[in-house]
PDB file of N, CA and C in Angstrom:
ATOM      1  N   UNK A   1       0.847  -1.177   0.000  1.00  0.00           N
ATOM      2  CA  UNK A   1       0.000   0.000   0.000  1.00  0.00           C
ATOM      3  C   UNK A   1       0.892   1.240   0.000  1.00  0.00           C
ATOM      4  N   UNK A   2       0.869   1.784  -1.275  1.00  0.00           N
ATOM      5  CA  UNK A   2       1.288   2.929  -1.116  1.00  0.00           C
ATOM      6  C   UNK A   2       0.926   4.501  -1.111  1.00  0.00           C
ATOM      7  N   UNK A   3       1.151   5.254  -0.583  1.00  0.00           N
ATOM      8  CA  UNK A   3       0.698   7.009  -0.550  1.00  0.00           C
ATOM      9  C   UNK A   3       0.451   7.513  -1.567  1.00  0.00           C
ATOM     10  N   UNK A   4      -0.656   8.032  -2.039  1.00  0.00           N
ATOM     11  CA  UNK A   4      -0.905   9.298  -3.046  1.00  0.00           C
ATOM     12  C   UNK A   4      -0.934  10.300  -3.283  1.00  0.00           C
ATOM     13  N   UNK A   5      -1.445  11.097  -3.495  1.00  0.00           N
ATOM     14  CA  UNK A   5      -1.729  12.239  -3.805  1.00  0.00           C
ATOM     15  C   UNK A   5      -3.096  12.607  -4.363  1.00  0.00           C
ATOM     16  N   UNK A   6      -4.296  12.925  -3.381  1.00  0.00           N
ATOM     17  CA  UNK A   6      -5.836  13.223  -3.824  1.00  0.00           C
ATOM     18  C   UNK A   6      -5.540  14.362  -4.894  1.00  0.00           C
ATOM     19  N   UNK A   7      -6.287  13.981  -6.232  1.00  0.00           N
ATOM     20  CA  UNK A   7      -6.135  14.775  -7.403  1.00  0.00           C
ATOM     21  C   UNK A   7      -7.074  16.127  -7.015  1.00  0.00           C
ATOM     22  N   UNK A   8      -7.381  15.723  -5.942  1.00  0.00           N
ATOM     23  CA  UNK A   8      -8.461  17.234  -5.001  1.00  0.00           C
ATOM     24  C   UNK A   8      -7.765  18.214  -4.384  1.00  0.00           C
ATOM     25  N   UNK A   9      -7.339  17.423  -3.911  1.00  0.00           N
ATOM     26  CA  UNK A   9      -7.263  18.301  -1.883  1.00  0.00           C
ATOM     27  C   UNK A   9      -5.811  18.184  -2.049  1.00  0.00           C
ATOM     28  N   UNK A  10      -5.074  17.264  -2.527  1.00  0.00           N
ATOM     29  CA  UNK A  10      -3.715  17.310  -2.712  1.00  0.00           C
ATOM     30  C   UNK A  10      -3.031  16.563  -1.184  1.00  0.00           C
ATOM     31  N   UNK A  11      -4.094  15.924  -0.363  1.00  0.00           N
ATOM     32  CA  UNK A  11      -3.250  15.372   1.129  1.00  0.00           C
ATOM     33  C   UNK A  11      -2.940  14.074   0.463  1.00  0.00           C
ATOM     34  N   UNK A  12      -2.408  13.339   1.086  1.00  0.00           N
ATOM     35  CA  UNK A  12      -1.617  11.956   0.945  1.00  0.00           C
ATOM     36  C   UNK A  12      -2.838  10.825   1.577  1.00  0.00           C
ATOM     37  N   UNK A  13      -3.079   9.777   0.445  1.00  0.00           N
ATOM     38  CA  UNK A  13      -3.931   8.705   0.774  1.00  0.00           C
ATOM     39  C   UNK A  13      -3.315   7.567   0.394  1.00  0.00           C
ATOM     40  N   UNK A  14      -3.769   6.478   0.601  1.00  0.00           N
ATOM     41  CA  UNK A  14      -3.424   5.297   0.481  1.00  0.00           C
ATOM     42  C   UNK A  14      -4.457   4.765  -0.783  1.00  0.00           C
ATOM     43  N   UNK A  15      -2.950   4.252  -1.900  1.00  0.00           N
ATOM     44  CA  UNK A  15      -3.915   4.054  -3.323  1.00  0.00           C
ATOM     45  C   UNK A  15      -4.723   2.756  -2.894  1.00  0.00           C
ATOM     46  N   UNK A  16      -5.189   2.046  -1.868  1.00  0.00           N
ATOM     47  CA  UNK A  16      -6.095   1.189  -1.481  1.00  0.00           C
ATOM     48  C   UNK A  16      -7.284   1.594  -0.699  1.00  0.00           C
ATOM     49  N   UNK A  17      -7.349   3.225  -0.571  1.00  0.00           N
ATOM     50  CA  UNK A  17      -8.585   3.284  -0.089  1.00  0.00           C
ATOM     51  C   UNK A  17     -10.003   3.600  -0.545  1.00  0.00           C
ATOM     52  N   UNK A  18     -10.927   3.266  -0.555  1.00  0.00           N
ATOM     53  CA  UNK A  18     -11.889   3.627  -1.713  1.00  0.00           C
ATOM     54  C   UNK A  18     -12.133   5.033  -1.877  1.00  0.00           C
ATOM     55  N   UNK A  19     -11.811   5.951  -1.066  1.00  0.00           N
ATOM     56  CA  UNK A  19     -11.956   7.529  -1.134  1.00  0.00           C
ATOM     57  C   UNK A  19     -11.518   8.297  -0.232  1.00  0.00           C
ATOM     58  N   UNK A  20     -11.062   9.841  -0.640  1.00  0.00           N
ATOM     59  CA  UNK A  20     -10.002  10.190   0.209  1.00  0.00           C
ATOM     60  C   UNK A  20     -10.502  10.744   1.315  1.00  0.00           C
ATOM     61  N   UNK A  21     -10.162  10.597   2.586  1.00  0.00           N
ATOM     62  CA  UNK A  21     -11.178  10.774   3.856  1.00  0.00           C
ATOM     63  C   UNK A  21     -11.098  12.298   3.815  1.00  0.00           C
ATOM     64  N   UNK A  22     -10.197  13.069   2.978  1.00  0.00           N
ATOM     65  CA  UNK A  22     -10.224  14.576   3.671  1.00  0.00           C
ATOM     66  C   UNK A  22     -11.655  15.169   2.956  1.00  0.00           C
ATOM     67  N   UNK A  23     -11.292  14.972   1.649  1.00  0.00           N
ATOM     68  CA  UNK A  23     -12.650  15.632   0.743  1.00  0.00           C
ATOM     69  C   UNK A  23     -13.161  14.779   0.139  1.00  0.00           C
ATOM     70  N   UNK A  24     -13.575  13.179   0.157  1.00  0.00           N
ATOM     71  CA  UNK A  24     -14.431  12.365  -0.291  1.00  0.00           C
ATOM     72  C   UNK A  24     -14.485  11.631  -1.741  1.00  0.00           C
ATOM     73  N   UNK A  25     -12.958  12.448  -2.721  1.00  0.00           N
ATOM     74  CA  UNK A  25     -13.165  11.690  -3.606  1.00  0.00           C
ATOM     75  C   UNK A  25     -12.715  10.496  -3.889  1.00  0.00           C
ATOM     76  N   UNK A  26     -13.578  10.005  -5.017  1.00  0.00           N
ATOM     77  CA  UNK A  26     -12.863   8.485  -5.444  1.00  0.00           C
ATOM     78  C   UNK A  26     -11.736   8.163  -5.524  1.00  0.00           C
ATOM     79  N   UNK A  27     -10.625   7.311  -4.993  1.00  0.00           N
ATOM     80  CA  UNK A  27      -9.253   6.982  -4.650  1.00  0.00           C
ATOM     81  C   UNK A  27      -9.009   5.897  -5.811  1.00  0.00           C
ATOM     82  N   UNK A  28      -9.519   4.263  -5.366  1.00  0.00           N
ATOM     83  CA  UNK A  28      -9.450   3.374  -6.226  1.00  0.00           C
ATOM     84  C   UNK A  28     -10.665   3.414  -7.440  1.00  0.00           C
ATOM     85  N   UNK A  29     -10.092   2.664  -8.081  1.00  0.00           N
ATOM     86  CA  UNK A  29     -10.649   2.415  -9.846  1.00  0.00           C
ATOM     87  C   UNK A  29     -11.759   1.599  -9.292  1.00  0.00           C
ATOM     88  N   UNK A  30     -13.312   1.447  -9.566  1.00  0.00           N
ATOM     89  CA  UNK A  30     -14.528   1.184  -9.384  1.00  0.00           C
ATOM     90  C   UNK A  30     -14.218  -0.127 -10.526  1.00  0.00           C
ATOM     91  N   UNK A  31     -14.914  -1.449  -9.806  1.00  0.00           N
ATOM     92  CA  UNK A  31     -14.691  -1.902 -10.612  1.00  0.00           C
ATOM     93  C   UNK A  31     -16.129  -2.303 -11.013  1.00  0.00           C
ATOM     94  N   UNK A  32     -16.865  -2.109 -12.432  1.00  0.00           N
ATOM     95  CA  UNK A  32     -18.136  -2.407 -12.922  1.00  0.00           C
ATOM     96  C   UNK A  32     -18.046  -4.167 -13.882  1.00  0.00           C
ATOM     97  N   UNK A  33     -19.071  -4.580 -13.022  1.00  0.00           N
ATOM     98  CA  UNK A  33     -19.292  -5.842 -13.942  1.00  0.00           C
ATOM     99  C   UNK A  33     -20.118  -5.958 -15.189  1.00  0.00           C
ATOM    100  N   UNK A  34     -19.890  -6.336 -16.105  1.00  0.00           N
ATOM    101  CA  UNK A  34     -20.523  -6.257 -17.828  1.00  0.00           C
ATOM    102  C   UNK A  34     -20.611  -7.236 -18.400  1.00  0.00           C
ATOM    103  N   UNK A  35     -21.712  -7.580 -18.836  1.00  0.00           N
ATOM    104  CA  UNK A  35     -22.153  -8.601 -19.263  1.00  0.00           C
ATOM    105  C   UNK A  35     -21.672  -9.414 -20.284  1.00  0.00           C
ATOM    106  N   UNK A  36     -20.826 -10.662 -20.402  1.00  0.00           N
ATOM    107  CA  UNK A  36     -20.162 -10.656 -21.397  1.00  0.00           C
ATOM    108  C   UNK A  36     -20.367 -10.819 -22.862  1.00  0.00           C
ATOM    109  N   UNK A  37     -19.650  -9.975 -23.588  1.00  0.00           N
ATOM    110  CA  UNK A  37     -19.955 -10.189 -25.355  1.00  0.00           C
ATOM    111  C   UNK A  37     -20.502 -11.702 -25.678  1.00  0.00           C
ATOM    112  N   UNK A  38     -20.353 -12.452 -25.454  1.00  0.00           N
ATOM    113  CA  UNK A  38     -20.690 -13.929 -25.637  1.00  0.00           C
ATOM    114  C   UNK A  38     -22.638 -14.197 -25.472  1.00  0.00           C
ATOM    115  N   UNK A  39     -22.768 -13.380 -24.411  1.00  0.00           N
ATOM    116  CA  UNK A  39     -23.925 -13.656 -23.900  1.00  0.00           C
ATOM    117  C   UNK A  39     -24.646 -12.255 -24.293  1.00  0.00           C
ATOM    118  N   UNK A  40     -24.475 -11.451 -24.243  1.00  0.00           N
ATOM    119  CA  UNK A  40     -25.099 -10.489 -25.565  1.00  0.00           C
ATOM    120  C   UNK A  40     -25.503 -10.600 -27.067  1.00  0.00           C
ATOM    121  N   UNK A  41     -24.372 -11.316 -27.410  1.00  0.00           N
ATOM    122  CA  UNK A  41     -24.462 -11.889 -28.788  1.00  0.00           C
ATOM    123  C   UNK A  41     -25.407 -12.977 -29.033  1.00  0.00           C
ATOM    124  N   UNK A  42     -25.321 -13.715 -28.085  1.00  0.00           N
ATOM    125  CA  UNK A  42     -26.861 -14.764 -27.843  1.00  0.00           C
ATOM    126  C   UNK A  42     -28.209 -13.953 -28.078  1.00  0.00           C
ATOM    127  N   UNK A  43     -28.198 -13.036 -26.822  1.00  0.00           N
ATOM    128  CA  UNK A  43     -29.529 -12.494 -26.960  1.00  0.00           C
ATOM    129  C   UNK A  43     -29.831 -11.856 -27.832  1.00  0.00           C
ATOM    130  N   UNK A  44     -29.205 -10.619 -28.154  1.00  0.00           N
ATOM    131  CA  UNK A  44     -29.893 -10.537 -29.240  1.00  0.00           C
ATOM    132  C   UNK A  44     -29.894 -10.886 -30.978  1.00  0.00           C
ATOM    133  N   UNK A  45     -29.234 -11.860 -30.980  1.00  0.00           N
ATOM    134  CA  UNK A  45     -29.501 -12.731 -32.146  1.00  0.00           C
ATOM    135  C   UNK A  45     -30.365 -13.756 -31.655  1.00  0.00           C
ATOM    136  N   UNK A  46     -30.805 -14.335 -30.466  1.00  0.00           N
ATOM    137  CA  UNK A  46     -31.936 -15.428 -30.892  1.00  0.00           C
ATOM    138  C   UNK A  46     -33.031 -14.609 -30.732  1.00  0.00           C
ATOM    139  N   UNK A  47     -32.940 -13.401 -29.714  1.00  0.00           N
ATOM    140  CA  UNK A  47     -34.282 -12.427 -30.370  1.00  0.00           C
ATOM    141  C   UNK A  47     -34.652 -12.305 -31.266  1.00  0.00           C
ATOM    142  N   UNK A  48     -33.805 -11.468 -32.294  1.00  0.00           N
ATOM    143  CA  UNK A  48     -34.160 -11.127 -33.791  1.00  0.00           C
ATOM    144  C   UNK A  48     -34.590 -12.681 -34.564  1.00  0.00           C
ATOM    145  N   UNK A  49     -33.737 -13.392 -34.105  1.00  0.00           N
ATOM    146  CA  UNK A  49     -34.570 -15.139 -35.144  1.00  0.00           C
ATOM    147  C   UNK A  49     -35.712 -15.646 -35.103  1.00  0.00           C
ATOM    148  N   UNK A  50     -36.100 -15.355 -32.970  1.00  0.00           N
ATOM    149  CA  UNK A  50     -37.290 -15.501 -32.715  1.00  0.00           C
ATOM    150  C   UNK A  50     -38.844 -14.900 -33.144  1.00  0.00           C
ATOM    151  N   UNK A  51     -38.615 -13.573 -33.202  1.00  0.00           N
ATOM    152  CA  UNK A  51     -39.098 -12.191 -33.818  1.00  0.00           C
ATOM    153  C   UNK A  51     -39.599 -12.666 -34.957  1.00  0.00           C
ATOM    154  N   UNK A  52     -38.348 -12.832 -36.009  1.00  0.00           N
ATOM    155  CA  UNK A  52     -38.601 -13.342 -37.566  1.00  0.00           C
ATOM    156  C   UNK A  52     -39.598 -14.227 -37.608  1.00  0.00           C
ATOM    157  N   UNK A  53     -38.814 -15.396 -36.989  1.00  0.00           N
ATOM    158  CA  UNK A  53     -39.920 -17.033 -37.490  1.00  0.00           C
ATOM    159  C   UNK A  53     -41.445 -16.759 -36.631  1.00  0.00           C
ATOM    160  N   UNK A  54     -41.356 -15.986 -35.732  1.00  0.00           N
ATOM    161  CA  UNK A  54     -42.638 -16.054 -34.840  1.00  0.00           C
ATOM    162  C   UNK A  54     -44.025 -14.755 -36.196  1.00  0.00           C
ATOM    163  N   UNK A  55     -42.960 -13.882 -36.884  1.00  0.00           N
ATOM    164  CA  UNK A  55     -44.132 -13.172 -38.076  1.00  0.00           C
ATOM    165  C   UNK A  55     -43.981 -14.393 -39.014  1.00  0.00           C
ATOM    166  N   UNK A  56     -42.991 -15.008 -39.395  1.00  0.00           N
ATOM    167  CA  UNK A  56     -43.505 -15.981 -40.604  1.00  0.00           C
ATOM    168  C   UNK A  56     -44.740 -16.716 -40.078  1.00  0.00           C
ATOM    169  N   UNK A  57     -44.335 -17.464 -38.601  1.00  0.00           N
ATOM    170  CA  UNK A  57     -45.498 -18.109 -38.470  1.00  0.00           C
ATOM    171  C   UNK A  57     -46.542 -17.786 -38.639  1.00  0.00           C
ATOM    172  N   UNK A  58     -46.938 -16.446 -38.531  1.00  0.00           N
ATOM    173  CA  UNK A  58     -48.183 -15.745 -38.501  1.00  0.00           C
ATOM    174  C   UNK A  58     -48.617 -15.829 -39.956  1.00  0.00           C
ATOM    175  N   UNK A  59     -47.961 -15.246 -40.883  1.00  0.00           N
ATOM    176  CA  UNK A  59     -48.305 -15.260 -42.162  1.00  0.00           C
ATOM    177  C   UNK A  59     -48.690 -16.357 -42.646  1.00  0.00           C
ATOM    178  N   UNK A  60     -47.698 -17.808 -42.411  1.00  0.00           N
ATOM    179  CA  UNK A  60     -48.130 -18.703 -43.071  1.00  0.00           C
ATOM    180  C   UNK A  60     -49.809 -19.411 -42.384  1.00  0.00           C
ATOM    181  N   UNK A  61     -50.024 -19.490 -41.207  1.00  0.00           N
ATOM    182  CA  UNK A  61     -50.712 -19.456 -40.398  1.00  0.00           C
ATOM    183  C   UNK A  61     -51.837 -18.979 -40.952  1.00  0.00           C
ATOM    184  N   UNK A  62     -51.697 -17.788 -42.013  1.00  0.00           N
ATOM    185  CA  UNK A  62     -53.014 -16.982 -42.097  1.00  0.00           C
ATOM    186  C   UNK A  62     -53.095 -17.218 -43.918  1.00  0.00           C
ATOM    187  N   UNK A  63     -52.089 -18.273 -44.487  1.00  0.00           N
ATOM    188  CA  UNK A  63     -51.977 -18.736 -45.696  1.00  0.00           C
ATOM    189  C   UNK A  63     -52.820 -19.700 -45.605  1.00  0.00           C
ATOM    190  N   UNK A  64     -53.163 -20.765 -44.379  1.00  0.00           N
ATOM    191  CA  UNK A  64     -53.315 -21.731 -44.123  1.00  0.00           C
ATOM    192  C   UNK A  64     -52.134 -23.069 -44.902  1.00  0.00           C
ATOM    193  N   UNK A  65     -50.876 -22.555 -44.082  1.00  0.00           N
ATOM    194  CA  UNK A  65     -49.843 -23.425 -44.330  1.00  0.00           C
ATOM    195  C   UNK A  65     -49.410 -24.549 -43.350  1.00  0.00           C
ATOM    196  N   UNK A  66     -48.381 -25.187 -43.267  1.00  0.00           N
ATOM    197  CA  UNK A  66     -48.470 -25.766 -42.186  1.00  0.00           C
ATOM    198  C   UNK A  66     -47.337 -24.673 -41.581  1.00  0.00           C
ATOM    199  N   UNK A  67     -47.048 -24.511 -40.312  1.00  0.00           N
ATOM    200  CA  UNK A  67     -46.533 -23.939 -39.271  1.00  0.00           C
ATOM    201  C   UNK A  67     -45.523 -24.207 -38.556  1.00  0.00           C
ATOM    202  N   UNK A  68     -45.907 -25.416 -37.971  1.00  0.00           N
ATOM    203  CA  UNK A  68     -44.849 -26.539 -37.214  1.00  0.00           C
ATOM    204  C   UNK A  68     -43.846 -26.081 -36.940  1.00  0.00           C
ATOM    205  N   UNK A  69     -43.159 -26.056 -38.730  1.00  0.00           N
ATOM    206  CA  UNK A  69     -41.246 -25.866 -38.741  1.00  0.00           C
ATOM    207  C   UNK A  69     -40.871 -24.406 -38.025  1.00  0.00           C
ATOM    208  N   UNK A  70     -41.601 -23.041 -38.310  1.00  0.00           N
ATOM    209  CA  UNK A  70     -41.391 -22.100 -38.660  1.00  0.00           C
ATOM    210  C   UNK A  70     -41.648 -21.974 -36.555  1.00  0.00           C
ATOM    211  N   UNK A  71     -42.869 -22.486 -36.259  1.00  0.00           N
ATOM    212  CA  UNK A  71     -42.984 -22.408 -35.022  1.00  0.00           C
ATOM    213  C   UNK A  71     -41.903 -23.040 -34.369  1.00  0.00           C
ATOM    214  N   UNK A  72     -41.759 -24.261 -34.230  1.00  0.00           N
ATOM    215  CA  UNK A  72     -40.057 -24.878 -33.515  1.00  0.00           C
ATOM    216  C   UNK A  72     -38.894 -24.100 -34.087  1.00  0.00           C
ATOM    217  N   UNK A  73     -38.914 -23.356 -34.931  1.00  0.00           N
ATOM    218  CA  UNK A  73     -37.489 -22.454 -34.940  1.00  0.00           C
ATOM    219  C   UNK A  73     -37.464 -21.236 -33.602  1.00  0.00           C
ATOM    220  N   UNK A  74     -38.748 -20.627 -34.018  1.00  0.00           N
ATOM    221  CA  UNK A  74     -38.972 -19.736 -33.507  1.00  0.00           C
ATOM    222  C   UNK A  74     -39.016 -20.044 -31.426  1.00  0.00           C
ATOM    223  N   UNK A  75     -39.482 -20.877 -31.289  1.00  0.00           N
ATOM    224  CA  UNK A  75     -40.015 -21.490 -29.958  1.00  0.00           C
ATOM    225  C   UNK A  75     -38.285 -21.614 -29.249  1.00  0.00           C
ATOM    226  N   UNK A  76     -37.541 -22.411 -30.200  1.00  0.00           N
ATOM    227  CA  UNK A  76     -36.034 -22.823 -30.191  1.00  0.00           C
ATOM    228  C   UNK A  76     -35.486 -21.315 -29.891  1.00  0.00           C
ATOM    229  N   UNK A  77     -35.459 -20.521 -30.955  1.00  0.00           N
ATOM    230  CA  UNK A  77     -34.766 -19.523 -30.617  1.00  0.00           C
ATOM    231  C   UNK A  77     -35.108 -18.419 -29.158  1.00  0.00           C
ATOM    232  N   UNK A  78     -36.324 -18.573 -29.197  1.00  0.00           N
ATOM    233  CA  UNK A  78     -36.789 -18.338 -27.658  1.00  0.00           C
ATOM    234  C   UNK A  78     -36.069 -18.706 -26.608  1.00  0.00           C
ATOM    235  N   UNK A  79     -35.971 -20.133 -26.905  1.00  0.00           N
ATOM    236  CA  UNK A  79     -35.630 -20.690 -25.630  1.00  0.00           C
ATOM    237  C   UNK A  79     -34.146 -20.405 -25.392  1.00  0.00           C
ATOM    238  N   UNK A  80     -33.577 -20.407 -26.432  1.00  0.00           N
ATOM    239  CA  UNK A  80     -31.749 -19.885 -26.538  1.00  0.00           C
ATOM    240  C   UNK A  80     -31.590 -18.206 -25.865  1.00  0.00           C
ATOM    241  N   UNK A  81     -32.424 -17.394 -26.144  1.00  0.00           N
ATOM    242  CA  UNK A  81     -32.719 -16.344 -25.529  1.00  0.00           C
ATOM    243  C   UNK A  81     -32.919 -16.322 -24.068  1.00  0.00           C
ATOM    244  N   UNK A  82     -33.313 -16.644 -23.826  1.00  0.00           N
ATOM    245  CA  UNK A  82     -34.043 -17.400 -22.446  1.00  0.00           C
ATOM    246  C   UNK A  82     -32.776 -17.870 -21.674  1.00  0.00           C
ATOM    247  N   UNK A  83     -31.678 -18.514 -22.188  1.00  0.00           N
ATOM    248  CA  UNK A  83     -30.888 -19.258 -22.028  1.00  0.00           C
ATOM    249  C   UNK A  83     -29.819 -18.193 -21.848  1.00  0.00           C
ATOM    250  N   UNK A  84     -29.395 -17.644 -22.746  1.00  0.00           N
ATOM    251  CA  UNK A  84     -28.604 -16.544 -22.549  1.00  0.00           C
ATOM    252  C   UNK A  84     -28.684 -15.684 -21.665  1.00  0.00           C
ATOM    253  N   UNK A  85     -29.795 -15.398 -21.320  1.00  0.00           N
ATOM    254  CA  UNK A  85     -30.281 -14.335 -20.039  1.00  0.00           C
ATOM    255  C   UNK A  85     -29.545 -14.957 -19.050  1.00  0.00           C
ATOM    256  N   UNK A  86     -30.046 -16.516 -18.677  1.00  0.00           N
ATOM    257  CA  UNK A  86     -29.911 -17.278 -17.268  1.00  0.00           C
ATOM    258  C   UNK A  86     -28.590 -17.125 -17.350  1.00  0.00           C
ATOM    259  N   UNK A  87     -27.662 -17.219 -18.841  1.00  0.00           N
ATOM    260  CA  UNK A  87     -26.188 -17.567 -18.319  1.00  0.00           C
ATOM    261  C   UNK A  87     -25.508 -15.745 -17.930  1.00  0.00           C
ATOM    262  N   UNK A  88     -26.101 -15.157 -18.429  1.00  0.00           N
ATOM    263  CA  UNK A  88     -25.187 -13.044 -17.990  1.00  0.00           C
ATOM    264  C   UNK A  88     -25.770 -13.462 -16.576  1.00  0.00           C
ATOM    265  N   UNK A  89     -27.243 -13.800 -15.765  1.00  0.00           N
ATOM    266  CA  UNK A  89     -27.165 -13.941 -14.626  1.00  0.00           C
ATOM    267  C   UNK A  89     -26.589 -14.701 -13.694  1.00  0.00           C
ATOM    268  N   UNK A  90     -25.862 -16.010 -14.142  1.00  0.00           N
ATOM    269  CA  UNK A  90     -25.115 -16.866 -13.565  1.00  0.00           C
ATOM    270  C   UNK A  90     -23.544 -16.454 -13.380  1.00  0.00           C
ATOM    271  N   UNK A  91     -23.560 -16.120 -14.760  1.00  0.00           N
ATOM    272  CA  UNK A  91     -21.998 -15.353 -15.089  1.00  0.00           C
ATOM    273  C   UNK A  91     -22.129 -14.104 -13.861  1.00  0.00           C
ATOM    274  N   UNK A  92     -22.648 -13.416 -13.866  1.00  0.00           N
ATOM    275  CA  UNK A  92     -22.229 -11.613 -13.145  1.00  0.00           C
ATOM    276  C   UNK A  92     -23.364 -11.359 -12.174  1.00  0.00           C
ATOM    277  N   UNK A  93     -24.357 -11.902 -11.925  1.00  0.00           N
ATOM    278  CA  UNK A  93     -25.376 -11.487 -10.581  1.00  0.00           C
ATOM    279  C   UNK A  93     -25.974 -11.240 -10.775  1.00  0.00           C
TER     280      UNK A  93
END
């Protein structure tokens, strides 16, 4: 632990303390947790797939087509969505 220099007040702190006791500012680097690219990239790509196949379904639906396929893509990509969520909350809190 070594002594600083508050970019404030200019007294001497310890670069391990979270803020400088004379005038209160931030000392150490904040550290923010972020969701990782991996699991972003999930969501919103099985969104947008889900989105898609869930209007095809509709259309064909209102063609009187069959559905099935267009619905299990769509249902699938849901669920991968779904999936991705649980893992940014497992991953980071």
């Amino acid at each position: 632990m070594a002594l600083v220099n508050c970019p404030d007040c200019s007294n001497q702190v310890s670069d391990s303390a979270p803020a400088c006791p004379h005038c209160g500012r931030p000392i150490a680097a904040l550290q923010i947790e972020q969701t990782a690219k991996k699991y972003k990239g999930w969501m919103a790509g099985s969104f947008i797939v889900s989105i898609l196949f869930f209007i095809a379904t509709a259309i064909l639906f209102g063609m009187n087509k069959p559905i099935w396929p267009t619905f299990a893509i769509a249902v699938t990509a849901l669920i991968a969505y779904l999936g991705a969520i649980a893992g940014a909350w497992w991953r980071n809190g």
